[in-house]
PDB file of N, CA and C in Angstrom:
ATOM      1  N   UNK A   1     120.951  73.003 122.955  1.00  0.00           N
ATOM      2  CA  UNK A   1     120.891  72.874 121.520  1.00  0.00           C
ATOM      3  C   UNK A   1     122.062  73.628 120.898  1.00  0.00           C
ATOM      4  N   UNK A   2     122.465  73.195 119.950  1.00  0.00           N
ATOM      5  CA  UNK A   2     123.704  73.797 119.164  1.00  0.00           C
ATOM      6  C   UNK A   2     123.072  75.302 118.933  1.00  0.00           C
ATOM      7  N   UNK A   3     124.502  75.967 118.649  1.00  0.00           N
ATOM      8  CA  UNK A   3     124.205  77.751 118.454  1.00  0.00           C
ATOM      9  C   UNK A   3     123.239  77.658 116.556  1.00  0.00           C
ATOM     10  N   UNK A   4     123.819  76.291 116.381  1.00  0.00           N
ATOM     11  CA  UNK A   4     123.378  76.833 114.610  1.00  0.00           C
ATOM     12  C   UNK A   4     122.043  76.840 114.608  1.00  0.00           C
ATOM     13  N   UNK A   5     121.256  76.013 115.012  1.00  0.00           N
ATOM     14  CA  UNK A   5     120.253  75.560 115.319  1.00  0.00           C
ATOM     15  C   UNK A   5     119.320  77.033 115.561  1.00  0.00           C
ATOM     16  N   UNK A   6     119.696  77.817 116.638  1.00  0.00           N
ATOM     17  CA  UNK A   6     119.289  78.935 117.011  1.00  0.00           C
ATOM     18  C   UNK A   6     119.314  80.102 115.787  1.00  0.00           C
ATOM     19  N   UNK A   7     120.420  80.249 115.630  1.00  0.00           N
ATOM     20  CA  UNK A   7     120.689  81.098 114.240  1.00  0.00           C
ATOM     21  C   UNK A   7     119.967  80.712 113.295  1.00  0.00           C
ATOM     22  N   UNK A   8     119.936  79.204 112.850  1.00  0.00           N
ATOM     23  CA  UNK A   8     119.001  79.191 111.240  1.00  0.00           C
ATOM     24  C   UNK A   8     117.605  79.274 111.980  1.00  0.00           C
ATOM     25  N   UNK A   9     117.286  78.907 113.230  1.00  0.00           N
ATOM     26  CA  UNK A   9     115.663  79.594 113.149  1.00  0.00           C
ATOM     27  C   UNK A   9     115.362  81.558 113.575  1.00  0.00           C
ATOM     28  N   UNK A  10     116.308  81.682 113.968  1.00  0.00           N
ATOM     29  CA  UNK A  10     116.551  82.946 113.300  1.00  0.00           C
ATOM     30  C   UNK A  10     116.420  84.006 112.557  1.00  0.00           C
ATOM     31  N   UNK A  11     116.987  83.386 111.504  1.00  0.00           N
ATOM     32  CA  UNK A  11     117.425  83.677 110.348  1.00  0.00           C
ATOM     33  C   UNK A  11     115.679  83.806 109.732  1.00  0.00           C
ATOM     34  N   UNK A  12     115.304  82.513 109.442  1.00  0.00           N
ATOM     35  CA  UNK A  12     114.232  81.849 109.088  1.00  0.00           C
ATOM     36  C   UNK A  12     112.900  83.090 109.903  1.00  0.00           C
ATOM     37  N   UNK A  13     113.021  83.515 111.179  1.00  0.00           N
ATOM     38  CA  UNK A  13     112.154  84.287 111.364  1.00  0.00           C
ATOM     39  C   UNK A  13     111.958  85.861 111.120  1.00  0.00           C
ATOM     40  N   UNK A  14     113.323  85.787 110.762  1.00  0.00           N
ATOM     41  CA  UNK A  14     113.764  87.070 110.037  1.00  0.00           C
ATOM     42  C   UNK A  14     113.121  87.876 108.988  1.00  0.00           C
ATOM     43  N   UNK A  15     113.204  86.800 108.249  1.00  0.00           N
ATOM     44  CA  UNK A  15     112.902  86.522 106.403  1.00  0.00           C
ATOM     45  C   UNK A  15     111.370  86.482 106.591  1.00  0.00           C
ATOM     46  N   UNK A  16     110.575  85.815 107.230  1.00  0.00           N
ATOM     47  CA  UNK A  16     109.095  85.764 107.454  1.00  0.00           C
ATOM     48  C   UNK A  16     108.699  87.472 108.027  1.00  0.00           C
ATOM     49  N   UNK A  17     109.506  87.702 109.267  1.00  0.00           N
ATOM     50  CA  UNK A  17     109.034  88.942 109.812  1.00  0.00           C
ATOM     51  C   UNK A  17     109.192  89.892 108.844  1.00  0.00           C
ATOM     52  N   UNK A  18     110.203  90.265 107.974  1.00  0.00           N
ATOM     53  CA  UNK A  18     110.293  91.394 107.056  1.00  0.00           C
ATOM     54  C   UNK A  18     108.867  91.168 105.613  1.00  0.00           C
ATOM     55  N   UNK A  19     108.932  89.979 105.934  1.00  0.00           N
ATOM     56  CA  UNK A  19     107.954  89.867 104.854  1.00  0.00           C
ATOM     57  C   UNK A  19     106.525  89.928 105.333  1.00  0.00           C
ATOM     58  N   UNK A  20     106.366  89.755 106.228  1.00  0.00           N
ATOM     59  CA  UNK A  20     104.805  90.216 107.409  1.00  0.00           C
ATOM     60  C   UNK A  20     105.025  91.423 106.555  1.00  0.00           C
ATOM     61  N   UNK A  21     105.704  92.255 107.228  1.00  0.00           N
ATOM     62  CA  UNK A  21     105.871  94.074 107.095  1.00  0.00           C
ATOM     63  C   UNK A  21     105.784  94.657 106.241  1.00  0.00           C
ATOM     64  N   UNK A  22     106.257  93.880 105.382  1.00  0.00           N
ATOM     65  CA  UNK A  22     106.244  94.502 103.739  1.00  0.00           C
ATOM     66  C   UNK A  22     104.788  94.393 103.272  1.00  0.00           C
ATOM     67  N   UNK A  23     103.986  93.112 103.603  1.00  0.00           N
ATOM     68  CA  UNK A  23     102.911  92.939 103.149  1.00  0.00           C
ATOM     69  C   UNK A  23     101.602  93.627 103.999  1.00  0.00           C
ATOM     70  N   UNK A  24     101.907  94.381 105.061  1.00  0.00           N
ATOM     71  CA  UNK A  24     101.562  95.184 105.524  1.00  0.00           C
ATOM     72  C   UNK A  24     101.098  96.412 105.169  1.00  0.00           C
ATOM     73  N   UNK A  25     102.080  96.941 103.813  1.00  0.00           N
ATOM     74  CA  UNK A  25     102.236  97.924 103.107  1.00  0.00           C
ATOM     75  C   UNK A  25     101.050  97.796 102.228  1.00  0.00           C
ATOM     76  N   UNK A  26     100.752  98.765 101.953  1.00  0.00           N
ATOM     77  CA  UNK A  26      99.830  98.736 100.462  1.00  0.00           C
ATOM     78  C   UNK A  26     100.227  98.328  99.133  1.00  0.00           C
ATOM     79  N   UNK A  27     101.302  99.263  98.833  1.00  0.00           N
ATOM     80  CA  UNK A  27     101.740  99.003  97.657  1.00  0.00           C
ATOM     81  C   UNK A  27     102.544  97.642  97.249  1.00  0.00           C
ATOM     82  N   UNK A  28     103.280  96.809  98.711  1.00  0.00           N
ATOM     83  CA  UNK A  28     103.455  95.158  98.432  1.00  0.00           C
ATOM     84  C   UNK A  28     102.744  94.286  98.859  1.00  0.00           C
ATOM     85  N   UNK A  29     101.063  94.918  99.078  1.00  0.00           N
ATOM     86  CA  UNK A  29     100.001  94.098  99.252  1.00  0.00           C
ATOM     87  C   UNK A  29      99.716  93.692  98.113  1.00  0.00           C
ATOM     88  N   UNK A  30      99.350  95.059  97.177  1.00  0.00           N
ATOM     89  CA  UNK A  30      98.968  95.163  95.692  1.00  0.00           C
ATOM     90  C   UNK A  30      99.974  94.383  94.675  1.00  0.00           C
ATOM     91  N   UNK A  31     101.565  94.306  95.133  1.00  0.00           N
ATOM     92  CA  UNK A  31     101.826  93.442  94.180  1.00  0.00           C
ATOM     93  C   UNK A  31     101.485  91.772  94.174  1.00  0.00           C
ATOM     94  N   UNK A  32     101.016  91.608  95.556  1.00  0.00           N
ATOM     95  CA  UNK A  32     101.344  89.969  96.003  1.00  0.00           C
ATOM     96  C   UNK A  32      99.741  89.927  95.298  1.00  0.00           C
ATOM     97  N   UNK A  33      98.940  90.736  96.208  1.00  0.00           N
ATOM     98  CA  UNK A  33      97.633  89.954  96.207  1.00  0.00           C
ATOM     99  C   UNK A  33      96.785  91.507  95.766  1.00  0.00           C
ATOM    100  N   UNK A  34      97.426  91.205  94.060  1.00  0.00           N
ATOM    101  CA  UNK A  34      96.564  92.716  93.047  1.00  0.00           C
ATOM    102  C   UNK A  34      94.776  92.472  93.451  1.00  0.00           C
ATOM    103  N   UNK A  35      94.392  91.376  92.910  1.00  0.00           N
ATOM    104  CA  UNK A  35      93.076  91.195  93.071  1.00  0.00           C
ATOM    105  C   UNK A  35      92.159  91.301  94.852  1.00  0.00           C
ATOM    106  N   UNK A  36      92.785  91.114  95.740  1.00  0.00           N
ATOM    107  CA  UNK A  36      92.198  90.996  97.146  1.00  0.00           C
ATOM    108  C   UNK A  36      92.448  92.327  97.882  1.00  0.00           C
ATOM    109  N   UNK A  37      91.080  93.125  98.175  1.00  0.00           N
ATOM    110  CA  UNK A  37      91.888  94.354  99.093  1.00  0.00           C
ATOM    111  C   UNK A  37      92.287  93.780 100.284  1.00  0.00           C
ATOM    112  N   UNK A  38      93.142  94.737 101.113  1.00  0.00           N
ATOM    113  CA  UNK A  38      93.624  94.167 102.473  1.00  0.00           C
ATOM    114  C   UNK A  38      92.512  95.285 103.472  1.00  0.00           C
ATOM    115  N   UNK A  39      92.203  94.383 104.331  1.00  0.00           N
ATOM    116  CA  UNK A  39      91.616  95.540 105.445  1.00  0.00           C
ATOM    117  C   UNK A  39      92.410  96.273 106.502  1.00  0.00           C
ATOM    118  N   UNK A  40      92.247  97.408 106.757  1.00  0.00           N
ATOM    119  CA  UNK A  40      93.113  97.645 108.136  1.00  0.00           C
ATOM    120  C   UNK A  40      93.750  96.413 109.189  1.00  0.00           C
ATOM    121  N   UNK A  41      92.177  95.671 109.487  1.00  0.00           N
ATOM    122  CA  UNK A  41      92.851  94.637 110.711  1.00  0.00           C
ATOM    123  C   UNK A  41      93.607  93.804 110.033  1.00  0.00           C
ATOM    124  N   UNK A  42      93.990  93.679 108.718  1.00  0.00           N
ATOM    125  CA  UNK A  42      94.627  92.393 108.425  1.00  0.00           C
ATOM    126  C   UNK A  42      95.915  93.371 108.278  1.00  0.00           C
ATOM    127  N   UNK A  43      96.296  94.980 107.993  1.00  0.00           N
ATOM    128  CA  UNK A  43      97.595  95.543 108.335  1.00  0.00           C
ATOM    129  C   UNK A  43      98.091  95.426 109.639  1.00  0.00           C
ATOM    130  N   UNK A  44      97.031  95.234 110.499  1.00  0.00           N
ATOM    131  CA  UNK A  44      97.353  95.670 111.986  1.00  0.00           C
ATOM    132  C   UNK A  44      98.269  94.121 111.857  1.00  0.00           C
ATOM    133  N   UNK A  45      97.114  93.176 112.177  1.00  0.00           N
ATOM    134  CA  UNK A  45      98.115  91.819 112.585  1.00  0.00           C
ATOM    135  C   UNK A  45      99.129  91.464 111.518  1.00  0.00           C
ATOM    136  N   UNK A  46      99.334  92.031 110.347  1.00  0.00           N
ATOM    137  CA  UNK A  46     100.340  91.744 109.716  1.00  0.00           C
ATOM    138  C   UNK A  46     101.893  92.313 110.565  1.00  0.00           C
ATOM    139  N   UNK A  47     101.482  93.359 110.445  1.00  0.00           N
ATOM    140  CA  UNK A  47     102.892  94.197 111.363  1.00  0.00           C
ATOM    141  C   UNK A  47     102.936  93.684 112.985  1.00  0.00           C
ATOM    142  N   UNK A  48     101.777  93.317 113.544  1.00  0.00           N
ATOM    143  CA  UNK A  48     102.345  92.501 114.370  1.00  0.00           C
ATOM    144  C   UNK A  48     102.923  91.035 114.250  1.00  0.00           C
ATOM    145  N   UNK A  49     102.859  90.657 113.725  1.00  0.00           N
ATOM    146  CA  UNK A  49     103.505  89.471 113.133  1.00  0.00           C
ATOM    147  C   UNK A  49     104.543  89.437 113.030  1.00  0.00           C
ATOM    148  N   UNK A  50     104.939  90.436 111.780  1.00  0.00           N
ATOM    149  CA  UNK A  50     106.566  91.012 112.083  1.00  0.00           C
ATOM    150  C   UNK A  50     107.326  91.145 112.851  1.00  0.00           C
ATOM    151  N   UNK A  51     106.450  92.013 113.957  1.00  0.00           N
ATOM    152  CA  UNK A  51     107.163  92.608 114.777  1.00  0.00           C
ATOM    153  C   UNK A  51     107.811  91.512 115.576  1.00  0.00           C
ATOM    154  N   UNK A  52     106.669  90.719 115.997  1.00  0.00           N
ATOM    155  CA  UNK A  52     106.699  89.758 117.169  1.00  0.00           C
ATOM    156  C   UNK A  52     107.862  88.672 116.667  1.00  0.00           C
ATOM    157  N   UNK A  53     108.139  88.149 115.349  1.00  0.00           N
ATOM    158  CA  UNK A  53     108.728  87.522 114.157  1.00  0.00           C
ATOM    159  C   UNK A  53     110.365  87.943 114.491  1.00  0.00           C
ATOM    160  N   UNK A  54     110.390  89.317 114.637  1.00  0.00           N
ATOM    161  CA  UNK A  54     111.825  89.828 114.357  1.00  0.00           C
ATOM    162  C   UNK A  54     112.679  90.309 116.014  1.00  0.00           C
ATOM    163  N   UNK A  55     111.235  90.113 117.201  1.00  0.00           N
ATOM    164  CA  UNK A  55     111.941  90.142 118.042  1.00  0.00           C
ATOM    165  C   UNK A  55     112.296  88.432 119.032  1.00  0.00           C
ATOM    166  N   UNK A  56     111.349  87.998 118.223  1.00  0.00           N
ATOM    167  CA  UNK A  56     111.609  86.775 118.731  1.00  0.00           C
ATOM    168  C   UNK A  56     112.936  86.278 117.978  1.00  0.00           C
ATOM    169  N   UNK A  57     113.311  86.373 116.317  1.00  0.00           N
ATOM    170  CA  UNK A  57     114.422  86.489 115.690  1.00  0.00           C
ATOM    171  C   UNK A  57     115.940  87.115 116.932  1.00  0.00           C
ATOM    172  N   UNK A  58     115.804  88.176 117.681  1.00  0.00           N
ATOM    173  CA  UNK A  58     116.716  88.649 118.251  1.00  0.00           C
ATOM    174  C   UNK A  58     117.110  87.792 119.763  1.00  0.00           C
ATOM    175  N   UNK A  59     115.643  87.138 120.555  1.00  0.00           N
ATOM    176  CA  UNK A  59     115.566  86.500 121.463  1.00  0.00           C
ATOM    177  C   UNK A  59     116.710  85.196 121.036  1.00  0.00           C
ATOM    178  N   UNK A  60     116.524  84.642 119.959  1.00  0.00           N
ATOM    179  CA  UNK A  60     117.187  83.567 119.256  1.00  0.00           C
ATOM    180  C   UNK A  60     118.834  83.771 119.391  1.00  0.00           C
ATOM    181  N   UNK A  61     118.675  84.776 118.576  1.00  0.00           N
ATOM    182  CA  UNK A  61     120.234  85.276 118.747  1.00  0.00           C
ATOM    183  C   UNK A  61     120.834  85.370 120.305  1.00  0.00           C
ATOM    184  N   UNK A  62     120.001  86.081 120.677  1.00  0.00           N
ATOM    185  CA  UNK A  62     120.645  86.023 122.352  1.00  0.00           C
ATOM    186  C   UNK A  62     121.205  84.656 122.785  1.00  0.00           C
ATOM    187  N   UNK A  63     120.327  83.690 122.859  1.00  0.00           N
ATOM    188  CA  UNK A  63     120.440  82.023 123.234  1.00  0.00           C
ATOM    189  C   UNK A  63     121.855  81.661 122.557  1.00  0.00           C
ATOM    190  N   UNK A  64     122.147  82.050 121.461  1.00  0.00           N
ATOM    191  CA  UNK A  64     122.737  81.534 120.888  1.00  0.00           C
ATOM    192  C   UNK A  64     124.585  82.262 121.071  1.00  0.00           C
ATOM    193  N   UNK A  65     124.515  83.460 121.312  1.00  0.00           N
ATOM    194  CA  UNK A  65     125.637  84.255 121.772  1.00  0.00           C
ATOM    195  C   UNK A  65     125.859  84.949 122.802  1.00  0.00           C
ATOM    196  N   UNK A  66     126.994  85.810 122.940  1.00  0.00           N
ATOM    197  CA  UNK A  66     126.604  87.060 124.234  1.00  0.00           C
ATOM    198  C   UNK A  66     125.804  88.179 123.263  1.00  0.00           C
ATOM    199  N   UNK A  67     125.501  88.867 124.016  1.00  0.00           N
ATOM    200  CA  UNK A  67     124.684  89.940 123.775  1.00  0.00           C
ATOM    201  C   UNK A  67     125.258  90.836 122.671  1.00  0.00           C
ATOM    202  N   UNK A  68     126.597  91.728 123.240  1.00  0.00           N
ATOM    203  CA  UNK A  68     127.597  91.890 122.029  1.00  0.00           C
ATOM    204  C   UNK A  68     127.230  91.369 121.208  1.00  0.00           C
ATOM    205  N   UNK A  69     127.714  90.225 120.563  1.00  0.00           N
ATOM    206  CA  UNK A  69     127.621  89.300 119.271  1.00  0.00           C
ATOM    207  C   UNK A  69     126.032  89.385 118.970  1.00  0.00           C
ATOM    208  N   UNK A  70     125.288  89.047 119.538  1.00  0.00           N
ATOM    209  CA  UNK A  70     123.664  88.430 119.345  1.00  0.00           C
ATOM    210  C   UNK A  70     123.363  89.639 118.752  1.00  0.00           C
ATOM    211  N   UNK A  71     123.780  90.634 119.270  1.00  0.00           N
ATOM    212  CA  UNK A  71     123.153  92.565 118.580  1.00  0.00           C
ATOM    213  C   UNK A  71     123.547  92.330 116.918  1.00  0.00           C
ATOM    214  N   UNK A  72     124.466  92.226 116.944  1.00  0.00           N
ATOM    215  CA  UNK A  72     125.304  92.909 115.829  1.00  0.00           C
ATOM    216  C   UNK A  72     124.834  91.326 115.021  1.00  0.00           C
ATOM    217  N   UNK A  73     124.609  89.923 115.107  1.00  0.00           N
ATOM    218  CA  UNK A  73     124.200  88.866 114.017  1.00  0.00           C
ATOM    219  C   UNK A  73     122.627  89.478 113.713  1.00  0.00           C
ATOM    220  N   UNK A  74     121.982  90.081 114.506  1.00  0.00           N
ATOM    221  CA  UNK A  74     120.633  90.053 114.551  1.00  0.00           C
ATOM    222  C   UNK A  74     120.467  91.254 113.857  1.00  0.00           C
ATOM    223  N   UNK A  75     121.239  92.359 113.760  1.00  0.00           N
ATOM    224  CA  UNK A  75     121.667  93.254 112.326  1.00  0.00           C
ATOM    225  C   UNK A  75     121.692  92.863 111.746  1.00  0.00           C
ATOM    226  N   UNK A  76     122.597  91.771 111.388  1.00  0.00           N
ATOM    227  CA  UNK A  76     122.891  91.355 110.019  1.00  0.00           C
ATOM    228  C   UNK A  76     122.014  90.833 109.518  1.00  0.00           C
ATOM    229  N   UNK A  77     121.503  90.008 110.097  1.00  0.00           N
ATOM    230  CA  UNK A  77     120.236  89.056 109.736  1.00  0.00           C
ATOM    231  C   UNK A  77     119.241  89.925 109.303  1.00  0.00           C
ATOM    232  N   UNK A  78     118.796  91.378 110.285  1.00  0.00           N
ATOM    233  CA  UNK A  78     117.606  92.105 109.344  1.00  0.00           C
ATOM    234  C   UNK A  78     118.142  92.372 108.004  1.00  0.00           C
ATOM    235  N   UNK A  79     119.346  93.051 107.993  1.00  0.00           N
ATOM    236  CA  UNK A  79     119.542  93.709 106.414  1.00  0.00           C
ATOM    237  C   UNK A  79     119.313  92.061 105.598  1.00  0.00           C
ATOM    238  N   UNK A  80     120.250  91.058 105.765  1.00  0.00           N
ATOM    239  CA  UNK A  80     120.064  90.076 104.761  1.00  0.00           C
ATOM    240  C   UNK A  80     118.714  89.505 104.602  1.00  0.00           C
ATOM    241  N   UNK A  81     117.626  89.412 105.597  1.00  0.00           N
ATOM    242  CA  UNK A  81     116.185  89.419 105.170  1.00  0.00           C
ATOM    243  C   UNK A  81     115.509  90.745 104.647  1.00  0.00           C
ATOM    244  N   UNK A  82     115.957  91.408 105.192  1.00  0.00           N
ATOM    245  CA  UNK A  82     114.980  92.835 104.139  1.00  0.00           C
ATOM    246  C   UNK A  82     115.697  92.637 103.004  1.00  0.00           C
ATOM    247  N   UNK A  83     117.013  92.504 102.409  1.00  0.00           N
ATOM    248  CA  UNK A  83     117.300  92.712 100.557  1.00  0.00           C
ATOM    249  C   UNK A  83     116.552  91.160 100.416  1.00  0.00           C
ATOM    250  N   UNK A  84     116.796  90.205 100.906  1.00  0.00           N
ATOM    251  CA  UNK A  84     115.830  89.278 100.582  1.00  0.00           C
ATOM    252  C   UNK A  84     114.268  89.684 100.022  1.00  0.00           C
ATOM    253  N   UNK A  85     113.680  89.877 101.129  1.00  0.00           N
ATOM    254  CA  UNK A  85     112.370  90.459 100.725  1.00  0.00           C
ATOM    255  C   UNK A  85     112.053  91.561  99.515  1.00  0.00           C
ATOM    256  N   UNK A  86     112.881  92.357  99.578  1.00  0.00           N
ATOM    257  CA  UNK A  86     113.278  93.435  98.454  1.00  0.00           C
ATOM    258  C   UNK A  86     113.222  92.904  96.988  1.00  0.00           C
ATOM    259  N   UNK A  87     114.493  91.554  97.254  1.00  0.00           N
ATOM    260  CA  UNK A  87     114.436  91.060  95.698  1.00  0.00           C
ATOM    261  C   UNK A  87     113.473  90.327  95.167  1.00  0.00           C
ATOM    262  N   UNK A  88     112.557  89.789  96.423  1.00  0.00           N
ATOM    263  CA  UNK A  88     111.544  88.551  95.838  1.00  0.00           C
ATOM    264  C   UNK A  88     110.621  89.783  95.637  1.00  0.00           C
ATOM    265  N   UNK A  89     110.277  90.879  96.272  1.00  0.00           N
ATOM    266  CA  UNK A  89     109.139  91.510  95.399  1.00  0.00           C
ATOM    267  C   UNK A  89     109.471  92.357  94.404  1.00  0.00           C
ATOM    268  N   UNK A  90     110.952  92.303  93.626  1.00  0.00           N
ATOM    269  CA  UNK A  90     111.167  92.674  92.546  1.00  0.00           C
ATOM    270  C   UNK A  90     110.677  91.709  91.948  1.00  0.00           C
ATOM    271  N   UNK A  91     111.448  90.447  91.905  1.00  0.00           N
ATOM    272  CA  UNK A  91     111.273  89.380  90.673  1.00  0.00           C
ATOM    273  C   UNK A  91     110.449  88.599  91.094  1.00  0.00           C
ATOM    274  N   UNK A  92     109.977  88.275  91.532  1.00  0.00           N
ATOM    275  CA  UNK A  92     108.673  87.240  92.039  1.00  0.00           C
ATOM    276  C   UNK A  92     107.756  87.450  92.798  1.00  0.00           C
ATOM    277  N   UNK A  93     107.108  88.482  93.191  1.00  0.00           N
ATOM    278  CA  UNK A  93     106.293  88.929  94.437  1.00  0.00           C
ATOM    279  C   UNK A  93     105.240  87.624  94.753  1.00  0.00           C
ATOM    280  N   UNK A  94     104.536  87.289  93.929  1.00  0.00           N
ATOM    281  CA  UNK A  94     103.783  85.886  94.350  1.00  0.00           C
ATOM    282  C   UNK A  94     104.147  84.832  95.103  1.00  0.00           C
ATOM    283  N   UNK A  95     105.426  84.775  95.307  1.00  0.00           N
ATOM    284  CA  UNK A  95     106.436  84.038  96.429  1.00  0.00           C
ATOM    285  C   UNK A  95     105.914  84.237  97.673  1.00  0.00           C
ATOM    286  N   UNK A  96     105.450  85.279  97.894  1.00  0.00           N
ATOM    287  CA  UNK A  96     105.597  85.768  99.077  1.00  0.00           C
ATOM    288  C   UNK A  96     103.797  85.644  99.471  1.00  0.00           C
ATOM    289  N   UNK A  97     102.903  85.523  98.541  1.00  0.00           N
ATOM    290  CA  UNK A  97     101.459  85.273  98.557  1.00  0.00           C
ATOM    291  C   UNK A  97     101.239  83.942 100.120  1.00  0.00           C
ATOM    292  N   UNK A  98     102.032  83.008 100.453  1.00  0.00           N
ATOM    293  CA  UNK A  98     102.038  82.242 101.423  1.00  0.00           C
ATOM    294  C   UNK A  98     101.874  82.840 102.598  1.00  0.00           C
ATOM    295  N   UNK A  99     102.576  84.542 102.825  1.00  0.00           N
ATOM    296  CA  UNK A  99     102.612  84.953 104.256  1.00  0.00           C
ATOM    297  C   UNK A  99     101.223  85.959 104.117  1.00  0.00           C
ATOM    298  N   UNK A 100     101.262  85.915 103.526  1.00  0.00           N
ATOM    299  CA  UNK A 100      99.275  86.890 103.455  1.00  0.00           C
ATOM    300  C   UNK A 100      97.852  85.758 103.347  1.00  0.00           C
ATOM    301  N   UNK A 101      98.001  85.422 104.749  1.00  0.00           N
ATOM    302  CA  UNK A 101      96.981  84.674 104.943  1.00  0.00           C
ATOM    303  C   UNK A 101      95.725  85.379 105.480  1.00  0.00           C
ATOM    304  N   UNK A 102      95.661  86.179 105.184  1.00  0.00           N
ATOM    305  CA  UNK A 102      94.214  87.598 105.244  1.00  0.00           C
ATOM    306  C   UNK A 102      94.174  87.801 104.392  1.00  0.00           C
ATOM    307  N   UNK A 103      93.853  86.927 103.245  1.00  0.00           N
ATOM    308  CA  UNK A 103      93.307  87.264 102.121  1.00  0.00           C
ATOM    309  C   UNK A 103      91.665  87.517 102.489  1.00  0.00           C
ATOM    310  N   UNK A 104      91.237  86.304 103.203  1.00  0.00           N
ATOM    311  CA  UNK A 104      89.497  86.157 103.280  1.00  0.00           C
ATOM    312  C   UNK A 104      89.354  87.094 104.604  1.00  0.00           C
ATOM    313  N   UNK A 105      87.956  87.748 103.739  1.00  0.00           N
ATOM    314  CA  UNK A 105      87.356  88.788 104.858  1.00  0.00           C
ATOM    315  C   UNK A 105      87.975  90.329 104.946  1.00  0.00           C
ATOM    316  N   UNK A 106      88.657  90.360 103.903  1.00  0.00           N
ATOM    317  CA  UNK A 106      89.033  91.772 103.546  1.00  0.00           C
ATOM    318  C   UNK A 106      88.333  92.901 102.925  1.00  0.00           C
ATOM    319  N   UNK A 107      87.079  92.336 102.718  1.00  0.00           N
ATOM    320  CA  UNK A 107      85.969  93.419 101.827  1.00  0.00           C
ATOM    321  C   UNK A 107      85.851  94.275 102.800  1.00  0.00           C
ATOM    322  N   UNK A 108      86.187  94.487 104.271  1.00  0.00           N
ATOM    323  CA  UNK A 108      85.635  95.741 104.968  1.00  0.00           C
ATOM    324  C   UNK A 108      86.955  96.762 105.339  1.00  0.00           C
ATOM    325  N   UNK A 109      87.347  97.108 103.984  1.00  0.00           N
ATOM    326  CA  UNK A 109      88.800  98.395 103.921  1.00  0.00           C
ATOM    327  C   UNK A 109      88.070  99.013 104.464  1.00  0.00           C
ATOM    328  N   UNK A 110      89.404  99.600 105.755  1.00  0.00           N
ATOM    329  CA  UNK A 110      89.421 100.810 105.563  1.00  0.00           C
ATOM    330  C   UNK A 110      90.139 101.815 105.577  1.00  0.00           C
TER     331      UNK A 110
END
């Protein structure tokens, strides 16, 4: 498969994984989803999500370059998905309401 191919899914898992993570958080739980508490287990698998999101993001990169190169795009790619994520929960946080699919079954915080 072409290198671009690899890179825009990438990229694409990048932007999802930082946004798992963020919504992980409390305080950009509360902006996405003010009304729904989040429970612990829905932090837990959120950040795994991410995690799994941003290393599979780096696996991508590998396929797609040498290692050298694949390191240093797969940098780039976090910073340009984290200010991504950054700006949508400045100006739009409800954007991001799609990757918080633990909304239901959150009444048992803890």
């Amino acid at each position: 498969m072409p290198d671009e191919f690899w890179l825009s899914a990438a990229l694409v898992l990048a932007v999802l994984g930082m946004g798992w993570l963020a919504l992980a958080m409390d305080v950009h739980w509360k902006q996405v989803c003010a009304a729904t508490p989040r429970s612990r287990r829905a932090a837990i698998v959120l950040r795994f999500f991410g995690f799994f999101a941003l290393t599979t993001a780096l696996v991508l990169c590998l396929l797609a370059d040498t290692a050298t190169m694949a390191v240093l795009v797969w940098m780039m790619l976090l910073a340009l998905s984290a200010a991504l994520i950054a700006f949508l929960l400045s100006w739009r946080p409800v954007l991001l309401a799609p990757l918080a699919a633990f909304k239901s079954g959150a009444s048992n915080r803890s």
